[in-house]
Every structure is written in C-alpha cells, then in structure tokens.
N, C-alpha and C. Protein backbone atom coordinates (compact mmCIF):
# COMPACT_ATOMS: atom_id res chain seq x y z
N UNK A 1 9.01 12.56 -9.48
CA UNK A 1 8.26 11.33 -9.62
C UNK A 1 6.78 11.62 -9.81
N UNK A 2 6.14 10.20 -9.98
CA UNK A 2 5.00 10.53 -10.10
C UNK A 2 4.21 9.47 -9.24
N UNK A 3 2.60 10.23 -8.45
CA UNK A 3 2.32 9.75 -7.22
C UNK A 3 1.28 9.20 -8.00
N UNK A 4 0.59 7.93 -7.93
CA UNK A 4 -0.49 7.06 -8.34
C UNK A 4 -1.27 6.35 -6.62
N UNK A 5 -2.29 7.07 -6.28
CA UNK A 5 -3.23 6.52 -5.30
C UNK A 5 -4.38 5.16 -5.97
N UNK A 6 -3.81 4.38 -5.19
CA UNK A 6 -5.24 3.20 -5.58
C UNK A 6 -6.00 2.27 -4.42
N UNK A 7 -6.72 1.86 -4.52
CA UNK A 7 -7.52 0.46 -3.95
C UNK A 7 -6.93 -0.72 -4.37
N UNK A 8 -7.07 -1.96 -3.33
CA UNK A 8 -6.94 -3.11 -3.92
C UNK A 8 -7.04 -2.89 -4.97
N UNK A 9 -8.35 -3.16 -5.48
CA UNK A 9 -8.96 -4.03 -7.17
C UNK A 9 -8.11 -2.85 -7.95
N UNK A 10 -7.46 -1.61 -7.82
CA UNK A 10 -6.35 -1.11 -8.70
C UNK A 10 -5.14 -1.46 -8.79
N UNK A 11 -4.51 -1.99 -7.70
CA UNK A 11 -3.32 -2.88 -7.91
C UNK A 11 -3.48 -3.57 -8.24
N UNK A 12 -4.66 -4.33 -8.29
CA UNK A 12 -4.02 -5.84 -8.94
C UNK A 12 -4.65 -5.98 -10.71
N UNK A 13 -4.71 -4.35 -11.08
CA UNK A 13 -5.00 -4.05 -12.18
C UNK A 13 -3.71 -3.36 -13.19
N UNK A 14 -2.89 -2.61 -12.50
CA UNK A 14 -1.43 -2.32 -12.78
C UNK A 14 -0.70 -3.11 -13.74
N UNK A 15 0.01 -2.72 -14.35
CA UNK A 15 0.84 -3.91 -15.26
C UNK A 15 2.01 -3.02 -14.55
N UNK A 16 3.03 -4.49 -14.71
CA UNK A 16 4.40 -4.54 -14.11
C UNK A 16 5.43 -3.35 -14.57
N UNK A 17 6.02 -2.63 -13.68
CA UNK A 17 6.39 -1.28 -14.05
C UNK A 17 7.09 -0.89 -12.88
N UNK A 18 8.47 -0.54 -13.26
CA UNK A 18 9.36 0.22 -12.41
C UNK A 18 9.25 0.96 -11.77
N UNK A 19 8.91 1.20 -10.60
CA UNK A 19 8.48 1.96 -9.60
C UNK A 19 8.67 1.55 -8.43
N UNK A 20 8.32 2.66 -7.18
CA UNK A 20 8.44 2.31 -6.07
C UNK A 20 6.90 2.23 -5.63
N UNK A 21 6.19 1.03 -4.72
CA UNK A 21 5.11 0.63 -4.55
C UNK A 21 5.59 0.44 -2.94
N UNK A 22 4.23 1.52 -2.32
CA UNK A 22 3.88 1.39 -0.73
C UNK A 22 2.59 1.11 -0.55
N UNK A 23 2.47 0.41 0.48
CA UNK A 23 1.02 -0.03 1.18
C UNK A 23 0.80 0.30 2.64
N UNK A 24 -0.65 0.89 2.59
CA UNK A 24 -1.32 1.98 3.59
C UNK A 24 -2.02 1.27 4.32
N UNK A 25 -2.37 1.64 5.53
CA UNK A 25 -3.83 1.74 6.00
C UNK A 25 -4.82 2.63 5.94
N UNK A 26 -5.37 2.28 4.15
CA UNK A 26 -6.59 2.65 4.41
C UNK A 26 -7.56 2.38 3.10
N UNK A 27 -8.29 2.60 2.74
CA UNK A 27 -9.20 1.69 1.47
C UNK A 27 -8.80 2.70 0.05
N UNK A 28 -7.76 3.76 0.22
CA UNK A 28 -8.07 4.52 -1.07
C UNK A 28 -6.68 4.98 -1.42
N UNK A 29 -5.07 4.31 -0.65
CA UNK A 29 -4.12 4.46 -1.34
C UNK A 29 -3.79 6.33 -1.25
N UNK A 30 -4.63 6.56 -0.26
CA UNK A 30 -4.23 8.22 -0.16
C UNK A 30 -2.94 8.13 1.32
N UNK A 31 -1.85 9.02 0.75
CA UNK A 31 -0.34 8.72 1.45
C UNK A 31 -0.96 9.79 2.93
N UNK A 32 -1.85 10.48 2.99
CA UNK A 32 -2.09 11.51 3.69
C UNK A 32 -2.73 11.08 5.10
N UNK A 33 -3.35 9.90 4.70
CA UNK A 33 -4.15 9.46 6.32
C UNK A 33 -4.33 7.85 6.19
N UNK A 34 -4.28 7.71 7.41
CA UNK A 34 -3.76 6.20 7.64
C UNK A 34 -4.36 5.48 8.63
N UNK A 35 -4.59 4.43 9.04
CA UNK A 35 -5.04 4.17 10.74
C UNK A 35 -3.49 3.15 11.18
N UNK A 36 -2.93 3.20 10.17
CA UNK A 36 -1.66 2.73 10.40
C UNK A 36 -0.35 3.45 10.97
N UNK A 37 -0.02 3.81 12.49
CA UNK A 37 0.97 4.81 12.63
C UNK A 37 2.33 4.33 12.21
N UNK A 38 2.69 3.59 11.85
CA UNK A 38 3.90 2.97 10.83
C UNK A 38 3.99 3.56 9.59
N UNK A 39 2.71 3.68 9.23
CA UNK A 39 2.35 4.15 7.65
C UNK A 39 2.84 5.08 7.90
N UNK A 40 2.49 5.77 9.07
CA UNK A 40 1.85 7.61 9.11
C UNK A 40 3.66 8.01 9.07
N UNK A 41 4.35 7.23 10.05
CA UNK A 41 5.94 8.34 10.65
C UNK A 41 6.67 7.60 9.41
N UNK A 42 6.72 6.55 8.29
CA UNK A 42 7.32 6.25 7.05
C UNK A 42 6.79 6.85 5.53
N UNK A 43 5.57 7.21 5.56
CA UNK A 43 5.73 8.07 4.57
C UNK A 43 6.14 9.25 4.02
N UNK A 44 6.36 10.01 4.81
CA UNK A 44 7.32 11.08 4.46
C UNK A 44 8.87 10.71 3.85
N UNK A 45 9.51 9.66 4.00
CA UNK A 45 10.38 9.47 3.98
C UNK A 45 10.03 8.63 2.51
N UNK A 46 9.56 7.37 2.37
CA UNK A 46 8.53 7.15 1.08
C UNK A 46 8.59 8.23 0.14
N UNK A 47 7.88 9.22 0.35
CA UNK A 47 7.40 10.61 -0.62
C UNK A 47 8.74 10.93 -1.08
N UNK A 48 9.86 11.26 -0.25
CA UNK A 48 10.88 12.13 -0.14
C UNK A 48 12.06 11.16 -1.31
N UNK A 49 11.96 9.82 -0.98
CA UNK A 49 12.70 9.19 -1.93
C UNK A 49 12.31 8.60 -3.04
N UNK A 50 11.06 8.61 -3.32
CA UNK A 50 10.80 8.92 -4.60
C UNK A 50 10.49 9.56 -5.75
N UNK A 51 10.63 11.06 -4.88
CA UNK A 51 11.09 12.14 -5.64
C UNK A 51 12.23 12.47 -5.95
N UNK A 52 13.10 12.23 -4.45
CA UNK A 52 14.64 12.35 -5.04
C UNK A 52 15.51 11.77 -6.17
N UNK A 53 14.37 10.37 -6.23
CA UNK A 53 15.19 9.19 -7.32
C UNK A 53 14.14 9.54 -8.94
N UNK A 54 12.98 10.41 -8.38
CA UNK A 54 12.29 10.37 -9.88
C UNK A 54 11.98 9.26 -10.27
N UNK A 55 11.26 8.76 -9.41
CA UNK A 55 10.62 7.28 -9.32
C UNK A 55 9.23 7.36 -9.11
N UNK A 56 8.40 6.90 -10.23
CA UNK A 56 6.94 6.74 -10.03
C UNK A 56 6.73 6.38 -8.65
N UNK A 57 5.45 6.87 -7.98
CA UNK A 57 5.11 5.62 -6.85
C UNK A 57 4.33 5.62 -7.01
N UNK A 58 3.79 4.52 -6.58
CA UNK A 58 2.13 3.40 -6.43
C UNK A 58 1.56 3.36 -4.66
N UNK A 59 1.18 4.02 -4.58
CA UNK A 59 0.78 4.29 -2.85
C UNK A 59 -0.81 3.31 -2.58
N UNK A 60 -0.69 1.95 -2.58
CA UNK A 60 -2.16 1.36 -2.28
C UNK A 60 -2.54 1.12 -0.79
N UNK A 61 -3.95 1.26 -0.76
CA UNK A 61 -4.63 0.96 0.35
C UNK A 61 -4.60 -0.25 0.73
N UNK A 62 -4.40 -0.69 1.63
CA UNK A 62 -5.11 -2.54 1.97
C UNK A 62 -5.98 -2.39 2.81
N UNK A 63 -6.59 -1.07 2.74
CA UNK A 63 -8.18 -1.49 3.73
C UNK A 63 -8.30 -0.77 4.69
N UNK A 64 -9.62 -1.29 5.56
CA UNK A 64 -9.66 -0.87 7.11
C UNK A 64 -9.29 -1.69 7.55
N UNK A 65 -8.46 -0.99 9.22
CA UNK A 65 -7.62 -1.68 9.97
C UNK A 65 -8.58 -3.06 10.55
N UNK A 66 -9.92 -3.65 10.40
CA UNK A 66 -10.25 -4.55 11.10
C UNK A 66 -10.27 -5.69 10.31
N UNK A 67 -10.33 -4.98 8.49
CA UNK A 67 -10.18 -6.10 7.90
C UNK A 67 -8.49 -6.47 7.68
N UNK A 68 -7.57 -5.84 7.86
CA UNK A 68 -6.81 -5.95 7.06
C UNK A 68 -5.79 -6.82 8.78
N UNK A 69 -6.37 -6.50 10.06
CA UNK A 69 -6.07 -7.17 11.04
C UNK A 69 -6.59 -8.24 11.62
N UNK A 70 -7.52 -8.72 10.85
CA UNK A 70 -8.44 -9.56 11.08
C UNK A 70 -8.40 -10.67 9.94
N UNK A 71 -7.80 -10.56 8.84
CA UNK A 71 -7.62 -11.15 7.88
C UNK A 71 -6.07 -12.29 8.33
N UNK A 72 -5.54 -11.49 9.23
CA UNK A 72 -3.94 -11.97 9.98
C UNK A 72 -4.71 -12.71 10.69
N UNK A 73 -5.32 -13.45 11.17
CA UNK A 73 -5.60 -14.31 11.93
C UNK A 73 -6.25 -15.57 11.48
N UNK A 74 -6.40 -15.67 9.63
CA UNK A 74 -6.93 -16.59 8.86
C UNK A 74 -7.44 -16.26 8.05
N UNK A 75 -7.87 -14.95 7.60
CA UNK A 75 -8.78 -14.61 6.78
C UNK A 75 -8.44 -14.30 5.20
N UNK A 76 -9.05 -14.17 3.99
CA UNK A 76 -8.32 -14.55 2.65
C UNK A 76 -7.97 -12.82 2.16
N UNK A 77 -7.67 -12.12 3.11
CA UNK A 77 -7.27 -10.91 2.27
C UNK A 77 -5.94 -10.86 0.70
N UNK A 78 -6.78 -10.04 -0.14
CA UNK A 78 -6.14 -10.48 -1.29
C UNK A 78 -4.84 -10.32 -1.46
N UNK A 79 -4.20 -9.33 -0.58
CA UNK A 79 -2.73 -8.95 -0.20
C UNK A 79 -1.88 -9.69 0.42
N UNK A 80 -2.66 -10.62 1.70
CA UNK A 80 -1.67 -11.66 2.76
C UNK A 80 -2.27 -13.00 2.25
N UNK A 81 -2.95 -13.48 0.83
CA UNK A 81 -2.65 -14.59 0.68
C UNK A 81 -1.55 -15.10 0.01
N UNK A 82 -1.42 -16.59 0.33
CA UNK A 82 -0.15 -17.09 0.35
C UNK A 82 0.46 -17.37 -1.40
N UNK A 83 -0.95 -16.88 -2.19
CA UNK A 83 -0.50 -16.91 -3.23
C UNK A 83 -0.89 -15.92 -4.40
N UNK A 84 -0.58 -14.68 -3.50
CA UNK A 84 -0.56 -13.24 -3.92
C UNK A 84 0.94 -12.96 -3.30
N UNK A 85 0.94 -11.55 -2.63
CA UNK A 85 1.71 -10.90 -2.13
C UNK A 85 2.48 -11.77 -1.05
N UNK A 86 1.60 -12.37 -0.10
CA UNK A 86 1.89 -12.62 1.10
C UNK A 86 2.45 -11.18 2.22
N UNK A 87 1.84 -10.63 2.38
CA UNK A 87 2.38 -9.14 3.05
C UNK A 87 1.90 -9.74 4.70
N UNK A 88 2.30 -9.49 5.30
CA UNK A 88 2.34 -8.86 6.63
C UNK A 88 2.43 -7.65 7.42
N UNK A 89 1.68 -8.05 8.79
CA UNK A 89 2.17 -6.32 9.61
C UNK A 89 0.79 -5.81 9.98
C-alpha cells in the first residue's frame, strides 16, 4: 500500500478514492505519534492491514487534543460537524 500523511485542510482537499482512511491525534496525520492512546495501540494494526490488502491509506490529523476535545462539547470542528464527517471520540 501506499501511506499518505495529512492535515485537516488536506483531507478535505482529497478527491474520492478507494482507500483505507484513519484519523489521529495530532495536527500532521503522522501514524507515529499521537496524544490519542486509542490511536497509539490501533495503528499498528491500521498499518498492518493495509498493507496486507495493498490498500492506499490516508492517515489524517484532527488536531490537538484540546481542540479536537473541546470542540465535543459544542465547538465547530471541521471533522465533528454535523454536516461534514460527524466523527466522534
């Protein structure tokens, strides 16, 4: 497969494309460090099956943990609005 690191404003620059797409904690879509320990003990497993399947992946950031936990409580992050993604977590 092939690994693509981005930021927000790069996902939502992407055109629609078969792949496997994960989201991080942290502003730069790098699979390596996280403030997210969910992120941290599931990406290996992430990495591992989208190599096995030879599946592009799209590894994006949604931020620092204060915006991206702080945004869950009302705030317009471009990922958990209700008329984007809607993501949670």
């Amino acid at each position: 497969g092939h690994l693509t690191s981005v930021d927000i404003a790069g996902y939502q620059q992407t055109a629609p494309a078969k792949r496997l797409v994960a989201f991080t904690g942290n502003s730069d879509g790098s699979p390596t460090t996280s403030w997210c320990p969910d992120c941290d003990r599931a990406m290996p497993a992430i990495l591992a099956s989208a190599a096995s399947l030879d599946l592009p992946l799209l590894v994006v950031g949604v931020g620092g943990r204060d915006d991206w936990k702080l945004d869950a409580r009302g705030g317009e992050h471009p990922l958990r609005a209700r008329d984007g993604l809607a993501l949670t977590g």
